[in-house]
N, C-alpha and C. Protein backbone atom coordinates (compact mmCIF):
# COMPACT_ATOMS: atom_id res chain seq x y z
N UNK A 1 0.83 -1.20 0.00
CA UNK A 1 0.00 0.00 0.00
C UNK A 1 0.87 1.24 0.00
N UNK A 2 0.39 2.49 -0.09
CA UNK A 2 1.17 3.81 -0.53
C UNK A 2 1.45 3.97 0.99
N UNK A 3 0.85 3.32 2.30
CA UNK A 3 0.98 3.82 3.70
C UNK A 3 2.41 3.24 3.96
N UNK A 4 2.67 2.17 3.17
CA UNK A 4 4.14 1.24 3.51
C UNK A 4 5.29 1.97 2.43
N UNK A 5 4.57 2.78 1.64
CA UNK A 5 6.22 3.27 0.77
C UNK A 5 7.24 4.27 1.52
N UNK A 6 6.98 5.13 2.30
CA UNK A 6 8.07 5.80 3.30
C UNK A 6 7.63 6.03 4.87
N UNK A 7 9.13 6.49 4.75
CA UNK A 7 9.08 6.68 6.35
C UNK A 7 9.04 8.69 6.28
N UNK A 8 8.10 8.83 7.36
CA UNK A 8 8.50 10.30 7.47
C UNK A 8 8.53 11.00 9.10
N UNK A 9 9.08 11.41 9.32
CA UNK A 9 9.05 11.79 10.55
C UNK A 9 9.48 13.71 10.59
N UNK A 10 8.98 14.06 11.59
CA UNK A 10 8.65 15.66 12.36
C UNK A 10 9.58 15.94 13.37
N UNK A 11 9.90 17.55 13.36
CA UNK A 11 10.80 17.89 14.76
C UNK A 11 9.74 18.38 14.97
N UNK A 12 10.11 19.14 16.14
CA UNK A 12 9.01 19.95 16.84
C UNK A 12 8.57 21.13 16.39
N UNK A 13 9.03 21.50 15.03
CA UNK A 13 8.40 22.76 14.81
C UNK A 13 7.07 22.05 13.77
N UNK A 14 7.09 20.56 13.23
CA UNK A 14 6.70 20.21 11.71
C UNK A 14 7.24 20.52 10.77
N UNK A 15 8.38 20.29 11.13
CA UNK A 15 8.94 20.34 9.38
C UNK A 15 9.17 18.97 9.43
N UNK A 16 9.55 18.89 7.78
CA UNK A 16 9.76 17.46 7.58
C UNK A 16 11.20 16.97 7.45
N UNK A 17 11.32 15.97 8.65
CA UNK A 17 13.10 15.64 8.90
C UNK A 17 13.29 14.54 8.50
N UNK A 18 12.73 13.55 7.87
CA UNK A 18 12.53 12.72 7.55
C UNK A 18 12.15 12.06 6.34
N UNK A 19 12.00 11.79 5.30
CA UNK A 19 11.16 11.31 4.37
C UNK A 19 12.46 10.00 3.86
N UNK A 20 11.76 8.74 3.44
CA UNK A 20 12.81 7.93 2.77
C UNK A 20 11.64 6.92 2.47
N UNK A 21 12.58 6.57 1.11
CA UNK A 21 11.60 5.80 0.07
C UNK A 21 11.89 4.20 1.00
N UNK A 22 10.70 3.64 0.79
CA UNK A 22 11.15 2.15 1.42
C UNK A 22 11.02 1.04 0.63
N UNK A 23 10.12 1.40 -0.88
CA UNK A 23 10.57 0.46 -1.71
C UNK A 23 11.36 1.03 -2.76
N UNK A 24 11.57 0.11 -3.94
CA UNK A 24 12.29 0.70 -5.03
C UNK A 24 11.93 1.67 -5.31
N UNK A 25 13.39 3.13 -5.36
CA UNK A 25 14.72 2.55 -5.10
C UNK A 25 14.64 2.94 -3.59
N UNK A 26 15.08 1.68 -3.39
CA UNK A 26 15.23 1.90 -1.60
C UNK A 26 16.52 2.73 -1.18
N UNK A 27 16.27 3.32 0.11
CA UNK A 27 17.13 4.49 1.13
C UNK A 27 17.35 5.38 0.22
N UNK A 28 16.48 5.96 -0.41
CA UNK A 28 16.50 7.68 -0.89
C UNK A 28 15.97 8.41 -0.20
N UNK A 29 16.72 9.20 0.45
CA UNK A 29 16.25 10.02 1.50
C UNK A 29 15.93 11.67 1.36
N UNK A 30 14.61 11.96 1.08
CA UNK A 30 14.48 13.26 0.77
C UNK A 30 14.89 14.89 2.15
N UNK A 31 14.91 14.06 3.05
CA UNK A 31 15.00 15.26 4.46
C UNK A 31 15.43 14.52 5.34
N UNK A 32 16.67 15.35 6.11
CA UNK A 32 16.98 15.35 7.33
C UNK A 32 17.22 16.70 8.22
N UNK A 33 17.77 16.02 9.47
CA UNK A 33 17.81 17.22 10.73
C UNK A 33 18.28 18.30 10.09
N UNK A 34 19.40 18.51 9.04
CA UNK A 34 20.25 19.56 8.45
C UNK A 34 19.26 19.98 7.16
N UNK A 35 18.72 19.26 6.30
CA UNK A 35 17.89 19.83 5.24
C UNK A 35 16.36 19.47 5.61
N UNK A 36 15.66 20.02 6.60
CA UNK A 36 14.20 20.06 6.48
C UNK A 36 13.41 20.27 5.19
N UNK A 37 12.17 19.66 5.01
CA UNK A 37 11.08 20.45 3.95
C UNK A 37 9.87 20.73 4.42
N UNK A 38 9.37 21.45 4.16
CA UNK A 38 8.31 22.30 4.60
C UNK A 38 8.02 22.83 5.75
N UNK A 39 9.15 23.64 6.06
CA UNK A 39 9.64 24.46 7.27
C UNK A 39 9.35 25.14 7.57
N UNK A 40 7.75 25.92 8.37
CA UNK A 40 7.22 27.31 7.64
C UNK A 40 7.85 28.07 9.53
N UNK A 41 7.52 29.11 8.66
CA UNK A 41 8.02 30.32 9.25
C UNK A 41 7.29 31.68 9.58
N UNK A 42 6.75 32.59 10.32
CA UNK A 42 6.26 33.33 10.21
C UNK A 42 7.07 34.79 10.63
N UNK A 43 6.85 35.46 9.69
CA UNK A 43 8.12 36.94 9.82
C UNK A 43 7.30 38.17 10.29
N UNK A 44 7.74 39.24 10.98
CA UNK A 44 6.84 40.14 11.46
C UNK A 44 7.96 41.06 11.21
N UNK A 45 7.48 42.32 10.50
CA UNK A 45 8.49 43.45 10.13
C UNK A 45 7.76 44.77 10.69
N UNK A 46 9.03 45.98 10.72
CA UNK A 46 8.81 46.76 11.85
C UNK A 46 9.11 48.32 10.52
N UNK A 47 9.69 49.03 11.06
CA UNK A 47 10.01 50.10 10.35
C UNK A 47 11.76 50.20 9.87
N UNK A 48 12.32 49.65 10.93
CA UNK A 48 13.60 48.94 10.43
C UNK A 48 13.89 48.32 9.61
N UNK A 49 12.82 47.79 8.99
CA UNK A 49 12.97 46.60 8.22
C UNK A 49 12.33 46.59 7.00
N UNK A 50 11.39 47.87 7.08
CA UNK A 50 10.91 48.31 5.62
C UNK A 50 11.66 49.17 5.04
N UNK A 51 12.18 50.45 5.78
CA UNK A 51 13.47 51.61 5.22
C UNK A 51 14.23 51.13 4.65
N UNK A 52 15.34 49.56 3.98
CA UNK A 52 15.58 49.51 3.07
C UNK A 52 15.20 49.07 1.90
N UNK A 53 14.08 48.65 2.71
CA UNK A 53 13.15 47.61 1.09
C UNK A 53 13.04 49.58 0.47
N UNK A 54 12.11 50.42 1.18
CA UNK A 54 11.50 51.53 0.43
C UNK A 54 12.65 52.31 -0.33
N UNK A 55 14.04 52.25 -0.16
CA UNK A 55 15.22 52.95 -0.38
C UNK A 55 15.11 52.52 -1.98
N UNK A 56 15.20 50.70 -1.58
CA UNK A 56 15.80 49.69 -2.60
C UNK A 56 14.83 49.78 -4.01
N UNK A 57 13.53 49.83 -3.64
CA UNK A 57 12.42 49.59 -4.38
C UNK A 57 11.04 50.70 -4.77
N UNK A 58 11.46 51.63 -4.24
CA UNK A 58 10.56 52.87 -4.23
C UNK A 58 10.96 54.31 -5.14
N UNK A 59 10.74 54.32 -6.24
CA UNK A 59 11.08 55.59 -6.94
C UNK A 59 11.12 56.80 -6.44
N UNK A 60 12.48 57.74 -6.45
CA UNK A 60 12.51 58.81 -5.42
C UNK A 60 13.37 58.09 -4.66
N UNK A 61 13.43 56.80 -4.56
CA UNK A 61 14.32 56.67 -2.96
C UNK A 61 13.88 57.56 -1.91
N UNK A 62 12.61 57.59 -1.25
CA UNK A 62 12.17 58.56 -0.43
C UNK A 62 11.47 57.70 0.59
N UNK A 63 11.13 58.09 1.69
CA UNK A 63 10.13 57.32 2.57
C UNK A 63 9.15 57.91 2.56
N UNK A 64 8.31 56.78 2.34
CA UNK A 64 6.42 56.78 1.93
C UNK A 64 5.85 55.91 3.62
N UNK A 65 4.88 56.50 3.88
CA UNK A 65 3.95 56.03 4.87
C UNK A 65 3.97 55.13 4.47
N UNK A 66 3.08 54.56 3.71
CA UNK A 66 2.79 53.54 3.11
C UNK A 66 3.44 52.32 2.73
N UNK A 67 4.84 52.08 3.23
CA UNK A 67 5.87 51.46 2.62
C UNK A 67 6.98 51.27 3.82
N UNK A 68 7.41 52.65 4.24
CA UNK A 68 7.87 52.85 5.04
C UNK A 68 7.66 52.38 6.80
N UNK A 69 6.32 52.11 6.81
CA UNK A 69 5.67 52.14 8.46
C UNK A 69 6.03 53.18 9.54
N UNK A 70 6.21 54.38 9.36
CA UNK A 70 6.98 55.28 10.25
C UNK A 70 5.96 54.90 11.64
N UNK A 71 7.26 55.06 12.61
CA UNK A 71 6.66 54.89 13.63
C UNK A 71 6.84 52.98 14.62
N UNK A 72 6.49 52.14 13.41
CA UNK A 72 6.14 51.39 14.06
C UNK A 72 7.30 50.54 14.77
N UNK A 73 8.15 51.04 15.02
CA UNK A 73 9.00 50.13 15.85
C UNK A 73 8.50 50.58 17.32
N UNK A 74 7.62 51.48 17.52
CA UNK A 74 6.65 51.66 18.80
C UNK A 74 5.68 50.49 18.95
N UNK A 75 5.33 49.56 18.00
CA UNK A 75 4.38 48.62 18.48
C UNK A 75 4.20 47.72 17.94
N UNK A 76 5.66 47.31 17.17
CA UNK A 76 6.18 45.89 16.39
C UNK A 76 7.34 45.19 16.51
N UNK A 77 7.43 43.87 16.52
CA UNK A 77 8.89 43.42 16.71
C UNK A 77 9.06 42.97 15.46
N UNK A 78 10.68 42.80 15.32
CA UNK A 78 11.26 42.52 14.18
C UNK A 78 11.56 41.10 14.18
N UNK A 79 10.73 39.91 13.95
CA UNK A 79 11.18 38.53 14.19
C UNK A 79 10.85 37.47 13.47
N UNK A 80 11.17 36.29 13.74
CA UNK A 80 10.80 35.31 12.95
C UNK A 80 9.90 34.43 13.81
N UNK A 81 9.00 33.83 13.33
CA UNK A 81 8.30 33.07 14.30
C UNK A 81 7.75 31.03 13.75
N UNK A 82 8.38 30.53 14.58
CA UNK A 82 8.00 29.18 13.86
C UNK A 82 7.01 28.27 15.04
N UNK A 83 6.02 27.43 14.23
CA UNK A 83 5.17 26.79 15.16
C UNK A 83 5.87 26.03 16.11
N UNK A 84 4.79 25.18 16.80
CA UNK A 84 5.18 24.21 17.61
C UNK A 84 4.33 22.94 17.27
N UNK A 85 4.80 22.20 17.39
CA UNK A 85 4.05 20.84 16.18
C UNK A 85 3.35 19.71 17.78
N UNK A 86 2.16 19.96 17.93
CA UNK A 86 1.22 19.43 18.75
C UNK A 86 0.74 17.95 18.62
N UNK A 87 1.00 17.70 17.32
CA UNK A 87 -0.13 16.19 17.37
C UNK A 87 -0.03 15.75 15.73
N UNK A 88 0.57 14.78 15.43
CA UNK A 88 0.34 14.04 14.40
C UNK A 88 -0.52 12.77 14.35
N UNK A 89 -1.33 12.68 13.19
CA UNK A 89 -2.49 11.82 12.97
C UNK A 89 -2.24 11.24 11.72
N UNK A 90 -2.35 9.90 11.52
CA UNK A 90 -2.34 8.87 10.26
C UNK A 90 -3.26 8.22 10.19
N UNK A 91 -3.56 8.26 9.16
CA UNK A 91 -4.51 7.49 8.09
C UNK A 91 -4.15 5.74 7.96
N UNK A 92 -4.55 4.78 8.69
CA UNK A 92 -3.76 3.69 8.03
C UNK A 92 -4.65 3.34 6.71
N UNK A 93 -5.46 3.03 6.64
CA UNK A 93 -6.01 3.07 5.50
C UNK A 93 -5.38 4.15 4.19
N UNK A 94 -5.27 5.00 3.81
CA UNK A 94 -4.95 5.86 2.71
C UNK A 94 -3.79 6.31 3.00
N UNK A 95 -2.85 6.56 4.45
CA UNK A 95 -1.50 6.89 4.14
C UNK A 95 -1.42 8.11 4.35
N UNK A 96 -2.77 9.08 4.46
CA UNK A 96 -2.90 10.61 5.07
C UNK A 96 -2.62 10.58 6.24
N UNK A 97 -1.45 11.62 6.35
CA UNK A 97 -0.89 12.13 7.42
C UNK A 97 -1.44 13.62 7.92
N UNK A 98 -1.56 13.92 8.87
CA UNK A 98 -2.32 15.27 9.32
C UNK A 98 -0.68 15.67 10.16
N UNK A 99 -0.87 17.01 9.99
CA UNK A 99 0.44 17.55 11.20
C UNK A 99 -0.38 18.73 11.89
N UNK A 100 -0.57 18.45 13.43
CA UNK A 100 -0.83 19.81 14.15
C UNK A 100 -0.20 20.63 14.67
């Protein structure tokens, strides 16, 4: 069945650290600890962090409200943000994997 062709396994954020074929061709390994796939990420930008996009990409090279965010490093952080992976669920029948 397609539930017996790999192995896949999760760190704790859900990404995928794991994937390997288990039949032909066997031990092809698409992800590990060093190359995750589907690693998501969530980014939160501030006014620091738009002033060179607006420099880089804004005709005039000028700062625009609109582009710029003036101000908001008063009530934004500049960061990256990744989940936390709660609960995985399989399908034995069909091989659907759920990641929470």
């Amino acid at each position: 069945t397609r539930a017996n062709a790999f192995a896949i396994g999760f760190d704790n954020t859900g990404a995928i650290t794991t994937l390997q074929s288990l039949k032909a061709p066997a031990n092809v390994s698409w992800a590990s600890d060093e190359r995750p796939l589907a690693a998501l990420v969530y980014q939160t930008f501030n006014e620091s962090d738009w002033k060179p996009f607006t420099y880089d990409y804004i005709n005039g090279h000028s700062e625009s409200a609109g582009f710029c965010k003036p101000g908001s490093n008063d009530y934004t952080v500049s960061a990256h943000w990744r989940p936390t992976l709660e609960s995985v669920y399989v399908d034995s029948t069909s091989g659907t994997v759920l990641v929470e």
